[in-house]
N, C-alpha and C. Protein backbone atom coordinates (compact mmCIF):
# COMPACT_ATOMS: atom_id res chain seq x y z
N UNK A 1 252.67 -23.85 21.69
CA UNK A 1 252.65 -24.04 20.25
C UNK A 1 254.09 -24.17 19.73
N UNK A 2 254.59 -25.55 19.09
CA UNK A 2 255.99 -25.30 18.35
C UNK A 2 256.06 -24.34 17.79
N UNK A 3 257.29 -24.00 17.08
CA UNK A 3 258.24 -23.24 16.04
C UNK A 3 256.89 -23.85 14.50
N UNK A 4 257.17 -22.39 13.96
CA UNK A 4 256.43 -23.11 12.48
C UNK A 4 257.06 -23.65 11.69
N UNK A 5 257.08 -24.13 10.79
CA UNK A 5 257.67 -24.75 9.54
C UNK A 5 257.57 -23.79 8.13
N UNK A 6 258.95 -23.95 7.26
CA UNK A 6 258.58 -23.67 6.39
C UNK A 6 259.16 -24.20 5.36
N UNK A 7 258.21 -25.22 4.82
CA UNK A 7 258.68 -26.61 3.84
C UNK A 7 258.91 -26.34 2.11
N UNK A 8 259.84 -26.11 1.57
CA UNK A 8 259.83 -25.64 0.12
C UNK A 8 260.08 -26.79 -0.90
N UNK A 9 259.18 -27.09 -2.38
CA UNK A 9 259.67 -28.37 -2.59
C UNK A 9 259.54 -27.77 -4.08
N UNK A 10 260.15 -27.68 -5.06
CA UNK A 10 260.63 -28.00 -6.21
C UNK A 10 261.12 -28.70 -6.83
N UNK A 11 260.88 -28.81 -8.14
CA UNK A 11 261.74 -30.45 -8.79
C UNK A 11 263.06 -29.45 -9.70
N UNK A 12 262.87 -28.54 -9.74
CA UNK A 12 263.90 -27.43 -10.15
C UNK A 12 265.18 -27.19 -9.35
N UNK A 13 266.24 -27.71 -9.46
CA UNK A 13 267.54 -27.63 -8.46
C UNK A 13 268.09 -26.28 -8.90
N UNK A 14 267.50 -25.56 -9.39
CA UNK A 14 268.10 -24.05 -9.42
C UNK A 14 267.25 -23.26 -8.53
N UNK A 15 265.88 -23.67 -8.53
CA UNK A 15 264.90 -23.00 -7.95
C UNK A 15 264.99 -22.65 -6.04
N UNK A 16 265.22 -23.55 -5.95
CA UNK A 16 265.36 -23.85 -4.32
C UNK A 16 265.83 -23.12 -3.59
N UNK A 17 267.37 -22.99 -4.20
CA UNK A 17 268.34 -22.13 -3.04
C UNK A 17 267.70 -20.55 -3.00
N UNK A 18 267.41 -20.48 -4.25
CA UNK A 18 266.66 -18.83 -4.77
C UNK A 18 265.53 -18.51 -3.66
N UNK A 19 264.84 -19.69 -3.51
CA UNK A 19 263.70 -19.29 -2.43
C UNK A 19 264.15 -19.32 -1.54
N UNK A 20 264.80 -20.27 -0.94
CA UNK A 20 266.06 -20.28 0.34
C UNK A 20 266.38 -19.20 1.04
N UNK A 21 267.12 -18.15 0.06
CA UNK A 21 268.05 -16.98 0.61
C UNK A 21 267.04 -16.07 0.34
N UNK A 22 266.09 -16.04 -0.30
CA UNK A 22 264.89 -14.77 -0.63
C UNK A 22 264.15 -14.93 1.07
N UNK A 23 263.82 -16.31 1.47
CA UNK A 23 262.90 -16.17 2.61
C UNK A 23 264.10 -16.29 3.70
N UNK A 24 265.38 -16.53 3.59
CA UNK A 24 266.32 -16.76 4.95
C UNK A 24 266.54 -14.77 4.95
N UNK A 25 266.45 -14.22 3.71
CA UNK A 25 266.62 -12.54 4.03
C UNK A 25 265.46 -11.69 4.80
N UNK A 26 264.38 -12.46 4.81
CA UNK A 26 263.14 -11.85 5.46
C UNK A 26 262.79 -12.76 6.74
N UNK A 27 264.15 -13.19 7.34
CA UNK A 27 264.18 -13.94 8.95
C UNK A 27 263.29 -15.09 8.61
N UNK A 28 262.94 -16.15 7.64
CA UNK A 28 261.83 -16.82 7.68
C UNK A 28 263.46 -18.50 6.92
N UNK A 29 263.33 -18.93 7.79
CA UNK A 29 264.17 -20.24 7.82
C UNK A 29 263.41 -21.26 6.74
N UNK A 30 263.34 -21.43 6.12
CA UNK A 30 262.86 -22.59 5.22
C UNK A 30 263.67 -24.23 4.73
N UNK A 31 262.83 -25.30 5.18
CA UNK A 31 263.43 -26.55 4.69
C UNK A 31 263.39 -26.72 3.09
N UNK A 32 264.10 -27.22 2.30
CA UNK A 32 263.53 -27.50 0.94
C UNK A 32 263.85 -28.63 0.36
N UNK A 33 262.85 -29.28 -0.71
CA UNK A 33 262.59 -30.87 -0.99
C UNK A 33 262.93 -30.96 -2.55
N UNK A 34 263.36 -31.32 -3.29
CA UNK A 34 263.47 -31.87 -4.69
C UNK A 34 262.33 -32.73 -4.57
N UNK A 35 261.84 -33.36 -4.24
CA UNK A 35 260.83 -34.67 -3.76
C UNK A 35 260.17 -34.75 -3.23
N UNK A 36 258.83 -33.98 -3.73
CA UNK A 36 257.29 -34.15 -2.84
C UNK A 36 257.10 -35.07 -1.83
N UNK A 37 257.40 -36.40 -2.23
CA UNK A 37 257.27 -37.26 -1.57
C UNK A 37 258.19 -37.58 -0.17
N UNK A 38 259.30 -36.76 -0.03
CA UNK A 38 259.95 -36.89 0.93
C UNK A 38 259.74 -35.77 1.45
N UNK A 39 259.22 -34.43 1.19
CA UNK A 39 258.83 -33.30 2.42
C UNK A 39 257.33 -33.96 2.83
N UNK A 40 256.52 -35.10 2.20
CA UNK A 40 255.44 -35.53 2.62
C UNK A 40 255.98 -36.33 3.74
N UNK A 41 256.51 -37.07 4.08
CA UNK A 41 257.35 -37.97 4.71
C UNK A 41 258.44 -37.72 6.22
N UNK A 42 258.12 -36.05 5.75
CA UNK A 42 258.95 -35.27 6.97
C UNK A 42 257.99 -34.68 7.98
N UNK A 43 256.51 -34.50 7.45
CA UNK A 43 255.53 -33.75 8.11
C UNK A 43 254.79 -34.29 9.13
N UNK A 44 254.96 -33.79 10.18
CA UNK A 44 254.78 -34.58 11.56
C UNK A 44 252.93 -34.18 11.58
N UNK A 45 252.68 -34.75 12.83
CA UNK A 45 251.08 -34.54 12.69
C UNK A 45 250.83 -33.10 13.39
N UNK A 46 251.96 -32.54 14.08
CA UNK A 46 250.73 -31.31 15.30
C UNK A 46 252.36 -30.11 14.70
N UNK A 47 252.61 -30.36 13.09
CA UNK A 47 253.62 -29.27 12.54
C UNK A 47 252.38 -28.09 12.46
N UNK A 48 252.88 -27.10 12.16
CA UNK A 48 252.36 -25.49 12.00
C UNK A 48 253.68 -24.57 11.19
N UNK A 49 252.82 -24.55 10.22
CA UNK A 49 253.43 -23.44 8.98
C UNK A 49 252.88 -23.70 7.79
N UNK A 50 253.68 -23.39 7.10
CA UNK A 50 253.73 -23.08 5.41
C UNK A 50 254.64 -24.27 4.72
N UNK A 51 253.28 -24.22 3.21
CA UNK A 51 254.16 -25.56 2.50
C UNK A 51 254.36 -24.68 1.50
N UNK A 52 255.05 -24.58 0.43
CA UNK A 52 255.67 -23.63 -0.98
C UNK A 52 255.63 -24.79 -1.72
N UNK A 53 254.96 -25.34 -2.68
CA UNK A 53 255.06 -25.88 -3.60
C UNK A 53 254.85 -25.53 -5.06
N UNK A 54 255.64 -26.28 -5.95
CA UNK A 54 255.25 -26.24 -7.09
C UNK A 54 254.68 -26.78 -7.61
N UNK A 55 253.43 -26.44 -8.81
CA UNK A 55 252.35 -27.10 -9.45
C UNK A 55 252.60 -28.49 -9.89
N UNK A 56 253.76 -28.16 -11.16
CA UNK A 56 254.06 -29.21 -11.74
C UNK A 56 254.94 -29.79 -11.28
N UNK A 57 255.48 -31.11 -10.70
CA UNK A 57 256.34 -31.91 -10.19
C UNK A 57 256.33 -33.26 -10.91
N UNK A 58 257.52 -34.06 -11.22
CA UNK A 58 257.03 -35.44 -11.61
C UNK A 58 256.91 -36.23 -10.30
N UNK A 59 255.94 -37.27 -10.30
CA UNK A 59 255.99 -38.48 -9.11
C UNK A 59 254.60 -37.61 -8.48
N UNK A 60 254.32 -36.19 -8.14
CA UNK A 60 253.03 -35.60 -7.37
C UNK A 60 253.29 -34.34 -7.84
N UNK A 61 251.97 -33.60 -8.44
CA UNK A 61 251.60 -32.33 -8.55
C UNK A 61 251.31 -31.33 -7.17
N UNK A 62 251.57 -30.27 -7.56
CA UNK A 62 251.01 -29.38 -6.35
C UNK A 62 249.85 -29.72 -5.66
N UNK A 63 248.71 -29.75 -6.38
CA UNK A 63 247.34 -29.78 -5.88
C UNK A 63 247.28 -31.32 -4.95
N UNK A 64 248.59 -32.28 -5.89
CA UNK A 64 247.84 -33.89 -5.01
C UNK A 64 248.88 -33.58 -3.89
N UNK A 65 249.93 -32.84 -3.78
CA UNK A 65 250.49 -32.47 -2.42
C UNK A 65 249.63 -31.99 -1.38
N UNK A 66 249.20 -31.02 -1.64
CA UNK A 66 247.96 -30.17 -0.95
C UNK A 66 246.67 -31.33 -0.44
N UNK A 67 246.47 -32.44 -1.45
CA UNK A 67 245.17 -33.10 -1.02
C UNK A 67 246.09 -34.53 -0.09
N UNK A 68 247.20 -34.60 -0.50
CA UNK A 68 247.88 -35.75 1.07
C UNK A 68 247.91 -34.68 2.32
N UNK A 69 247.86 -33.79 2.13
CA UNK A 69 248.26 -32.57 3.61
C UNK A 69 247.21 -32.52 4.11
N UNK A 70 245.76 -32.47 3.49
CA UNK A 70 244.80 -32.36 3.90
C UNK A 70 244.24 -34.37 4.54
N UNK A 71 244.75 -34.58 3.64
CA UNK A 71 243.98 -36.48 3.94
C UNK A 71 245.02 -36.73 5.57
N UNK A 72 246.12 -36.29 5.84
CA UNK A 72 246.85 -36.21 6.93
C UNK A 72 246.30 -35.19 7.71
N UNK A 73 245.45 -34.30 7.85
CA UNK A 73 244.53 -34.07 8.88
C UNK A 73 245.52 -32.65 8.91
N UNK A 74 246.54 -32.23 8.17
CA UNK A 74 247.58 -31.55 8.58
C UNK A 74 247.24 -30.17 8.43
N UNK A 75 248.12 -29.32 9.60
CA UNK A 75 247.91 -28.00 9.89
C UNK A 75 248.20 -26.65 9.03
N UNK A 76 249.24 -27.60 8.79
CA UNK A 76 250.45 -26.95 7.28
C UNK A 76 249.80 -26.06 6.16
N UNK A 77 249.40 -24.49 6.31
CA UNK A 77 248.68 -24.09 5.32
C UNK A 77 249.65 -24.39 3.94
N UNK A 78 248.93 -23.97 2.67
CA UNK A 78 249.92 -24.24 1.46
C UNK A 78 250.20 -22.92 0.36
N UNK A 79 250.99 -22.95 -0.25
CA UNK A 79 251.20 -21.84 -1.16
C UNK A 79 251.34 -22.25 -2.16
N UNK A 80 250.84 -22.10 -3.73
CA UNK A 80 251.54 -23.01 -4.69
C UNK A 80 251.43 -21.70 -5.56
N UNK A 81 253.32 -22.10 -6.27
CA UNK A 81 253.66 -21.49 -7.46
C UNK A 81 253.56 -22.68 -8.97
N UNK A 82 253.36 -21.57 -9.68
CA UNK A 82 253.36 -22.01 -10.66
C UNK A 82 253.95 -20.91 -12.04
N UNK A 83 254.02 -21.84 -13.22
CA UNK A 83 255.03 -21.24 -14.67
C UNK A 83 253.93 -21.30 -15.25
N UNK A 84 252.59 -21.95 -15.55
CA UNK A 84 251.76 -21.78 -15.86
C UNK A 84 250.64 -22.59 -15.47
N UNK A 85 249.66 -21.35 -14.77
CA UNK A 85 248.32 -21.05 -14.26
C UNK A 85 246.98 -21.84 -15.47
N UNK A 86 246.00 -22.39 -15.09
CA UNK A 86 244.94 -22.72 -15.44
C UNK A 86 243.88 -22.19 -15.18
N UNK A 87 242.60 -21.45 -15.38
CA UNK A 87 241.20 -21.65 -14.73
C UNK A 87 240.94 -22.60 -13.84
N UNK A 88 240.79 -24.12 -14.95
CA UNK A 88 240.45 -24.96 -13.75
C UNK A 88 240.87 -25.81 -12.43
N UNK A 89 242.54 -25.64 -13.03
CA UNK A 89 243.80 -25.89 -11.68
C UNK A 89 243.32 -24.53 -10.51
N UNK A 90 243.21 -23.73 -11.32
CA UNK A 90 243.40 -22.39 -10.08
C UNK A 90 242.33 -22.94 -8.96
N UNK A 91 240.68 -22.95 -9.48
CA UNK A 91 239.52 -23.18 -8.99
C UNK A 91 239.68 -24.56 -7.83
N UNK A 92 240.37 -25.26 -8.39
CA UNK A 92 240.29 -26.31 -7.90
C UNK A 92 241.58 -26.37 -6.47
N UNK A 93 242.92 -25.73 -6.60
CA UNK A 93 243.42 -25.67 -5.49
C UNK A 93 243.02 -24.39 -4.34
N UNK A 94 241.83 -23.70 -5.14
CA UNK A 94 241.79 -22.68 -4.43
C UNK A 94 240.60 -23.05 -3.43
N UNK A 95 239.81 -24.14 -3.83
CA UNK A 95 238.81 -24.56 -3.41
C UNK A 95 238.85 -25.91 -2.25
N UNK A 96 240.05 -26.30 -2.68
CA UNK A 96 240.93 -27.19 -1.26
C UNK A 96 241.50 -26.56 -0.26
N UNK A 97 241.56 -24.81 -0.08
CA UNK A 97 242.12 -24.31 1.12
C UNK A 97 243.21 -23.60 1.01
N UNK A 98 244.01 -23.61 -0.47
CA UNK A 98 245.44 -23.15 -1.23
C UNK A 98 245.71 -21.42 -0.51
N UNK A 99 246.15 -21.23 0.68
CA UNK A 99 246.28 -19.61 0.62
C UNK A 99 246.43 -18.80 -0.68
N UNK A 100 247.11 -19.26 -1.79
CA UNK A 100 247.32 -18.57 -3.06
C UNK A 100 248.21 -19.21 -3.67
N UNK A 101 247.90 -18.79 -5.03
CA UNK A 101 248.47 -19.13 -6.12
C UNK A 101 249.55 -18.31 -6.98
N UNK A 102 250.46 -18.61 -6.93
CA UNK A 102 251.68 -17.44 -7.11
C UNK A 102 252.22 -17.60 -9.02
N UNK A 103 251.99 -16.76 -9.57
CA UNK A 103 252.53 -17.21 -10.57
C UNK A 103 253.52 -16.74 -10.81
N UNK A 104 255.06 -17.67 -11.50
CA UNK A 104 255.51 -17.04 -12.16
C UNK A 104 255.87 -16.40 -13.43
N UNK A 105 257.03 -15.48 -13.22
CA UNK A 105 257.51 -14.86 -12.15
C UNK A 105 256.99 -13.69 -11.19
N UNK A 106 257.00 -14.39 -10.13
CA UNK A 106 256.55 -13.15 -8.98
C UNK A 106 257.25 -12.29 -8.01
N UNK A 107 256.61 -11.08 -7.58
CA UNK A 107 257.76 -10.34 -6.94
C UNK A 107 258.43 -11.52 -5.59
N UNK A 108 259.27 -10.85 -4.92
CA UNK A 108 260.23 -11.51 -3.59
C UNK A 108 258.65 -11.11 -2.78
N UNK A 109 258.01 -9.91 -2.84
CA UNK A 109 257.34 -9.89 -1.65
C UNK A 109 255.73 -10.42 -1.62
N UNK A 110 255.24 -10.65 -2.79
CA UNK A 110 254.38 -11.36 -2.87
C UNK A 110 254.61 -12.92 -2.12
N UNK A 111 256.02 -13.36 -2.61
CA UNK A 111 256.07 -14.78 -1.69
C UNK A 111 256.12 -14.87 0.10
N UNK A 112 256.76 -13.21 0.28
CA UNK A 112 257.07 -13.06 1.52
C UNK A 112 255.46 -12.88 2.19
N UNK A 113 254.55 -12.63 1.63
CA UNK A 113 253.48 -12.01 2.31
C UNK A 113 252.81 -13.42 2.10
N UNK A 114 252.60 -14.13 1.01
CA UNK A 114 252.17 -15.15 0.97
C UNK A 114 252.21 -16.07 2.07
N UNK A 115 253.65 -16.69 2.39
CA UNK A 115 253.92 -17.25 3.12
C UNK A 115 253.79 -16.76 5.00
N UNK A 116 254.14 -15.49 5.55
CA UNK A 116 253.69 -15.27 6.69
C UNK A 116 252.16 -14.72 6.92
N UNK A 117 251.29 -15.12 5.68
CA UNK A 117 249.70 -15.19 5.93
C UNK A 117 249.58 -16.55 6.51
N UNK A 118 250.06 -17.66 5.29
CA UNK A 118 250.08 -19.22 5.38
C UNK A 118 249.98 -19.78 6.91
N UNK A 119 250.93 -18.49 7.46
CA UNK A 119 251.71 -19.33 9.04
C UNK A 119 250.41 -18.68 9.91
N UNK A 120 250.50 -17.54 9.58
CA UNK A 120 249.23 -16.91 10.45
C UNK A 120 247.90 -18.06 10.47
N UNK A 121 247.04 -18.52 9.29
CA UNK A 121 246.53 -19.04 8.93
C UNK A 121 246.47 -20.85 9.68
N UNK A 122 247.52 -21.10 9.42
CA UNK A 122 248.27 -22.55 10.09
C UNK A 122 248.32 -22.71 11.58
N UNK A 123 248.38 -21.57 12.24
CA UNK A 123 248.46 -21.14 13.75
C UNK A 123 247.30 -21.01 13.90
N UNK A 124 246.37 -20.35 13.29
CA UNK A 124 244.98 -20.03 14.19
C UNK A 124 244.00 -21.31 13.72
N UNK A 125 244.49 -22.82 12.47
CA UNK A 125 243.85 -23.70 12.55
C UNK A 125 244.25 -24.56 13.79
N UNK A 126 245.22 -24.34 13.85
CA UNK A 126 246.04 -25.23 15.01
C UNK A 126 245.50 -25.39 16.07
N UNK A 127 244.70 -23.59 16.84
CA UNK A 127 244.74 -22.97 18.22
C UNK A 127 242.67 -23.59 17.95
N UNK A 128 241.98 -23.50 16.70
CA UNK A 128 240.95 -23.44 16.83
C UNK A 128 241.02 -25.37 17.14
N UNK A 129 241.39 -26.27 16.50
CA UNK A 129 241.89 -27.79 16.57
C UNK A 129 241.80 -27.69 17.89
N UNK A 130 242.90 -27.53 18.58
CA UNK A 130 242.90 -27.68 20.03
C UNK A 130 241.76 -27.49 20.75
N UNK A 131 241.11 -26.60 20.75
CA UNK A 131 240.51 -26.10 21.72
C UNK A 131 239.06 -27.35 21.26
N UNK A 132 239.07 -27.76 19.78
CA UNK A 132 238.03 -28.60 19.71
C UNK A 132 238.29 -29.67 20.59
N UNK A 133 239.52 -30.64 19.94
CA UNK A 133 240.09 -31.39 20.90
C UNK A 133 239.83 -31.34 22.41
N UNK A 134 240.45 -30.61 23.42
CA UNK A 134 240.38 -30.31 24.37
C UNK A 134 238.59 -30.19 24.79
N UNK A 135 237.41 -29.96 23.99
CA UNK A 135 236.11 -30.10 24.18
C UNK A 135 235.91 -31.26 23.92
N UNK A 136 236.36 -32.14 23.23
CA UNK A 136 235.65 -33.54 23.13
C UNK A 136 236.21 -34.23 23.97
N UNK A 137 237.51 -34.05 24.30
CA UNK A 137 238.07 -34.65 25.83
C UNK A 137 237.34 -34.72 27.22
N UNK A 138 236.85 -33.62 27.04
CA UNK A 138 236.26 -33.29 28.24
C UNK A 138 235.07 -33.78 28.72
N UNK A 139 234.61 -33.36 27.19
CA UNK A 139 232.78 -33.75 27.49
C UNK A 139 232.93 -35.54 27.64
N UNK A 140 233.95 -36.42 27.04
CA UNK A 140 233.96 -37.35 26.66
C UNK A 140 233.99 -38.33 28.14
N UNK A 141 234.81 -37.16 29.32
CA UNK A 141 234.95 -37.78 30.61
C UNK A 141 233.59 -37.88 32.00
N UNK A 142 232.19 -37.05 31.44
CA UNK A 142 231.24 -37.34 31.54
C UNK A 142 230.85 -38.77 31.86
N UNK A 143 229.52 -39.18 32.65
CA UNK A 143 228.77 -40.55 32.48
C UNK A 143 228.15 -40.09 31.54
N UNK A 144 227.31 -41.15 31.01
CA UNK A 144 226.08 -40.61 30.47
C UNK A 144 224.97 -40.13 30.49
N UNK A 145 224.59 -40.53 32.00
CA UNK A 145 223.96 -39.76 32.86
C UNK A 145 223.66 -38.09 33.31
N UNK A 146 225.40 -38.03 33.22
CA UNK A 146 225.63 -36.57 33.69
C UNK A 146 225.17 -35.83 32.16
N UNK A 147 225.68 -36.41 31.07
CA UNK A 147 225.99 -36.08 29.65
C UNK A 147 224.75 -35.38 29.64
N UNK A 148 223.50 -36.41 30.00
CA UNK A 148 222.00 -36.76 29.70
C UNK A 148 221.44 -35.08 30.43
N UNK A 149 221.61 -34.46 31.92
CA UNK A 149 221.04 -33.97 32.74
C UNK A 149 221.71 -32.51 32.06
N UNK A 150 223.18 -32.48 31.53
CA UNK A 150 223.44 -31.15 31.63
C UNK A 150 223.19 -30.41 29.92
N UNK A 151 222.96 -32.11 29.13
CA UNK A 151 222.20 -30.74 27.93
C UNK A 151 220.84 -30.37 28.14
N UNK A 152 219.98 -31.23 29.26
CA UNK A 152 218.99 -30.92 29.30
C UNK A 152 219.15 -29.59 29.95
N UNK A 153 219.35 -29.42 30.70
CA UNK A 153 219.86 -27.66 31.68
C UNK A 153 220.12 -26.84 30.62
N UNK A 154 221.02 -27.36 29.46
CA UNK A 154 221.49 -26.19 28.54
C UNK A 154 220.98 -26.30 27.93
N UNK A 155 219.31 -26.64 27.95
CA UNK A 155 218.43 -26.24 26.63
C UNK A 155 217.52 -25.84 27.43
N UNK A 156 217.43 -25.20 28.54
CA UNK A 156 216.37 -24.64 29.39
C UNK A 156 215.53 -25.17 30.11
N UNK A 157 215.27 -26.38 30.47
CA UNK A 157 214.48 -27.49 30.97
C UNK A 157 214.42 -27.34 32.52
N UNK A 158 213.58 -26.92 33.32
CA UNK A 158 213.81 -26.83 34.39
C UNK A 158 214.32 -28.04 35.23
N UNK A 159 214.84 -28.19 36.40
CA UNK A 159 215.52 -29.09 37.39
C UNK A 159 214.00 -30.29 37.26
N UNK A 160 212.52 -29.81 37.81
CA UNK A 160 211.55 -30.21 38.06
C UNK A 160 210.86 -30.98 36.36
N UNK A 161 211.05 -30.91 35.32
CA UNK A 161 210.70 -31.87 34.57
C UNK A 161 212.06 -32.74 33.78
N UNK A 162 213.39 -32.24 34.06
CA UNK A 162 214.13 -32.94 34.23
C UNK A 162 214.17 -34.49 35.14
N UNK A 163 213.66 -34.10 36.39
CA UNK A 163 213.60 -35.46 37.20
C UNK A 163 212.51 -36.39 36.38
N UNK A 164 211.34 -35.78 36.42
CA UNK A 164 210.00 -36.35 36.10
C UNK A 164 210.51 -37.01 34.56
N UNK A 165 211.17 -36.55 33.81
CA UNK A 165 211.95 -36.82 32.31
C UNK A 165 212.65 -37.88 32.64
N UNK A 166 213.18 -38.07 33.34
CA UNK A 166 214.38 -38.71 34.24
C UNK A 166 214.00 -40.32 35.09
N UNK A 167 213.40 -39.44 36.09
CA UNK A 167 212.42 -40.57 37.13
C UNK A 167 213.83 -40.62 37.57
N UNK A 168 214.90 -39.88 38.21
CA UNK A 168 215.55 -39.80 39.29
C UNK A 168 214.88 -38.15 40.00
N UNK A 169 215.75 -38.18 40.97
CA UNK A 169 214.73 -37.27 42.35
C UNK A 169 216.05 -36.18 41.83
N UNK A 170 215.22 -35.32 42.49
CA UNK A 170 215.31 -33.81 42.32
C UNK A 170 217.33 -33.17 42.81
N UNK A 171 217.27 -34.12 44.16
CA UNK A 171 218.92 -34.33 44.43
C UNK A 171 219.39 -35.07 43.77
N UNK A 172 219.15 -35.67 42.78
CA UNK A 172 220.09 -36.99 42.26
C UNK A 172 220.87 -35.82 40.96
N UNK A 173 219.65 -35.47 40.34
CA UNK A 173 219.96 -34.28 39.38
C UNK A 173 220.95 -33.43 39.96
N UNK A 174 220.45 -32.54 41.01
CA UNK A 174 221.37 -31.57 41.43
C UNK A 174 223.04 -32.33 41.67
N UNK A 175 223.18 -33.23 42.35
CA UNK A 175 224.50 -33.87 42.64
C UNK A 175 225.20 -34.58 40.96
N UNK A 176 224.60 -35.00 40.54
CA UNK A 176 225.41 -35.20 38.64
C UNK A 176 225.45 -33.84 37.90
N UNK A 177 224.29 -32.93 38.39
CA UNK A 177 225.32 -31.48 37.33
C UNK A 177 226.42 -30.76 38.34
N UNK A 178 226.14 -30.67 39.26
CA UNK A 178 227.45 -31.18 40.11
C UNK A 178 228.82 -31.44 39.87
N UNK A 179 228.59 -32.63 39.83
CA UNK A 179 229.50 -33.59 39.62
C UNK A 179 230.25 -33.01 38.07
N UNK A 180 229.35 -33.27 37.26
CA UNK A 180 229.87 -32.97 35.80
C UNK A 180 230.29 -31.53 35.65
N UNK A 181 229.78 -30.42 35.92
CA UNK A 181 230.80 -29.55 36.23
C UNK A 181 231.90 -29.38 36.71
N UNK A 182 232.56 -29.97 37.53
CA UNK A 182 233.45 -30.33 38.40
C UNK A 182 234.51 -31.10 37.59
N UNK A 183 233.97 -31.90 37.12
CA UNK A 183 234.53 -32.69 36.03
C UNK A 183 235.57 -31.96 34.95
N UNK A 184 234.16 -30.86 34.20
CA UNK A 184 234.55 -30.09 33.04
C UNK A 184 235.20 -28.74 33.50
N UNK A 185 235.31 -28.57 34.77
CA UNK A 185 235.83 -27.20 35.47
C UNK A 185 235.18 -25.96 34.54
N UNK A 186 234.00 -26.53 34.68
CA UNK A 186 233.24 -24.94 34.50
C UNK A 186 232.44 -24.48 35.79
N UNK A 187 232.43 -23.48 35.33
CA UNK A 187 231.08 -22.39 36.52
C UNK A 187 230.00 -22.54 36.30
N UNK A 188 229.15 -22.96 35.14
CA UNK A 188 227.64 -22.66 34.81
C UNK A 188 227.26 -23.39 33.47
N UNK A 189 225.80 -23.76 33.50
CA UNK A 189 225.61 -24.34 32.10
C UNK A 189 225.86 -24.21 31.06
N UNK A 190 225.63 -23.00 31.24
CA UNK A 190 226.08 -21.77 29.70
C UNK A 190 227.53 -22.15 29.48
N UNK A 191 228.14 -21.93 30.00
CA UNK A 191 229.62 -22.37 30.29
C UNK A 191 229.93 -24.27 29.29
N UNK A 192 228.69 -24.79 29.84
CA UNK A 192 228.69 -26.21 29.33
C UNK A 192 228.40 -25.99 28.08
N UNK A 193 227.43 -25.03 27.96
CA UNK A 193 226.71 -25.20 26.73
C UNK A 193 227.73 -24.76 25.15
N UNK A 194 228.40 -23.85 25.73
CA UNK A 194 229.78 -23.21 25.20
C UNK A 194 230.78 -24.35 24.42
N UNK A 195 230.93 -25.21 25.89
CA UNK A 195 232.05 -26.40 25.50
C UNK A 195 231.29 -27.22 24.17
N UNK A 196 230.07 -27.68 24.69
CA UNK A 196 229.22 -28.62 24.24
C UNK A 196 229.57 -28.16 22.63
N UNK A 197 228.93 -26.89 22.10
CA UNK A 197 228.94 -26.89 21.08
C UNK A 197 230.28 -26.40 20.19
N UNK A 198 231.49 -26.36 20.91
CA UNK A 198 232.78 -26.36 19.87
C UNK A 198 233.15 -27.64 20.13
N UNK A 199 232.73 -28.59 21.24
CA UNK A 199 233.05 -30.17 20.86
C UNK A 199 232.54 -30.75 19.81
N UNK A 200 231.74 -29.94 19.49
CA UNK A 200 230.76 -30.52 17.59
C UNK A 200 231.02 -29.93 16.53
N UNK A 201 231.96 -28.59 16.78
CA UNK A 201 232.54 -28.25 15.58
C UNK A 201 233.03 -29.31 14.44
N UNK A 202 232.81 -28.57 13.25
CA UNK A 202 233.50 -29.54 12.24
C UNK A 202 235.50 -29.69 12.30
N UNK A 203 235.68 -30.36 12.03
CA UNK A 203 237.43 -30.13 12.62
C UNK A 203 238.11 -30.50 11.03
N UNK A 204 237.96 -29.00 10.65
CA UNK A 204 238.66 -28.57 9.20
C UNK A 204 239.36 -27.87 9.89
């Protein structure tokens, strides 16, 4: 897993350095943007961390920052401050995935806690991603054949109406779950059945 990120973007040139040295005092390194559009522009696809944004920006608001991070498939949990809070702004970035909404002015450690949730958060979408990934890879290196014989196994189907289901012979079966295990380097159906269904996870 890389190093995380921690991307800060304000249109406030006083604001910045303030968050800067507040999160460089609590060991947490932070990049920072005057220009939504250019910390959008910096964010690689397989980054992990925290974004700090502010609500109001000219050129992109907080929330349409948050909805390019998300349309980029990106890992990057988000934090957004704001000078003034809404009902229906709140509802609405909170309902896109927003770890929180910071208003100001807020303490130093509210941002500090904010932000190493964000990363926590950003890391375990990252680790759950992968492991989907890594299941659809797998299952994907299957025939279709094999695909065909080993959900039937992992839905309880014995070997004997498998063939008859099939109209291949009783060894043909045994040698493709076989095979497809071997493939997926598992031990057992269950094992398949495991992969099978985080390869269908939704990949939020």
């Amino acid at each position: 897993m890389a190093p995380s990120r921690i991307l800060v973007v304000d249109d406030d040139p006083q604001v910045l350095p303030v968050l800067q040295q507040l999160l460089a005092a609590h060991q947490l390194e932070a990049e920072v943007f005057s220009d939504p559009f250019e910390l959008l522009e910096s964010v690689q696809e397989r980054d992990i961390g925290c974004v700090v944004t502010d609500l109001e920006m000219p050129g992109l608001t907080g929330i349409e920052v948050q909805s390019r991070l998300i349309e980029m498939g990106s890992c990057l949990a988000v934090v957004v401050v704001t000078g003034h809070a809404d009902v229906p702004r709140t509802i609405q970035i909170m309902a896109q995935g927003a770890v929180t909404l910071l208003e100001k002015p807020f303490k130093s450690a509210q941002l500090i806690h904010a932000v190493e949730k964000a990363i926590a958060i950003s890391q375990q979408t990252f680790v759950r991603r992968e492991k989907i990934r890594s299941a659809v890879q797998r299952i994907s290196s299957l025939s279709q054949d094999e695909l065909e014989i080993m959900k039937l196994a992992a839905a309880g189907v014995p070997n004997k109406t498998i063939s008859y289901q099939l109209d291949v012979s009783p060894r043909t079966i045994d040698r493709r779950r076989q095979s497809a295990m071997n493939k997926l380097h598992v031990a057992s159906v269950a094992d398949f059945a495991v992969l099978l269904a985080t390869s269908q996870e939704e990949f939020n």
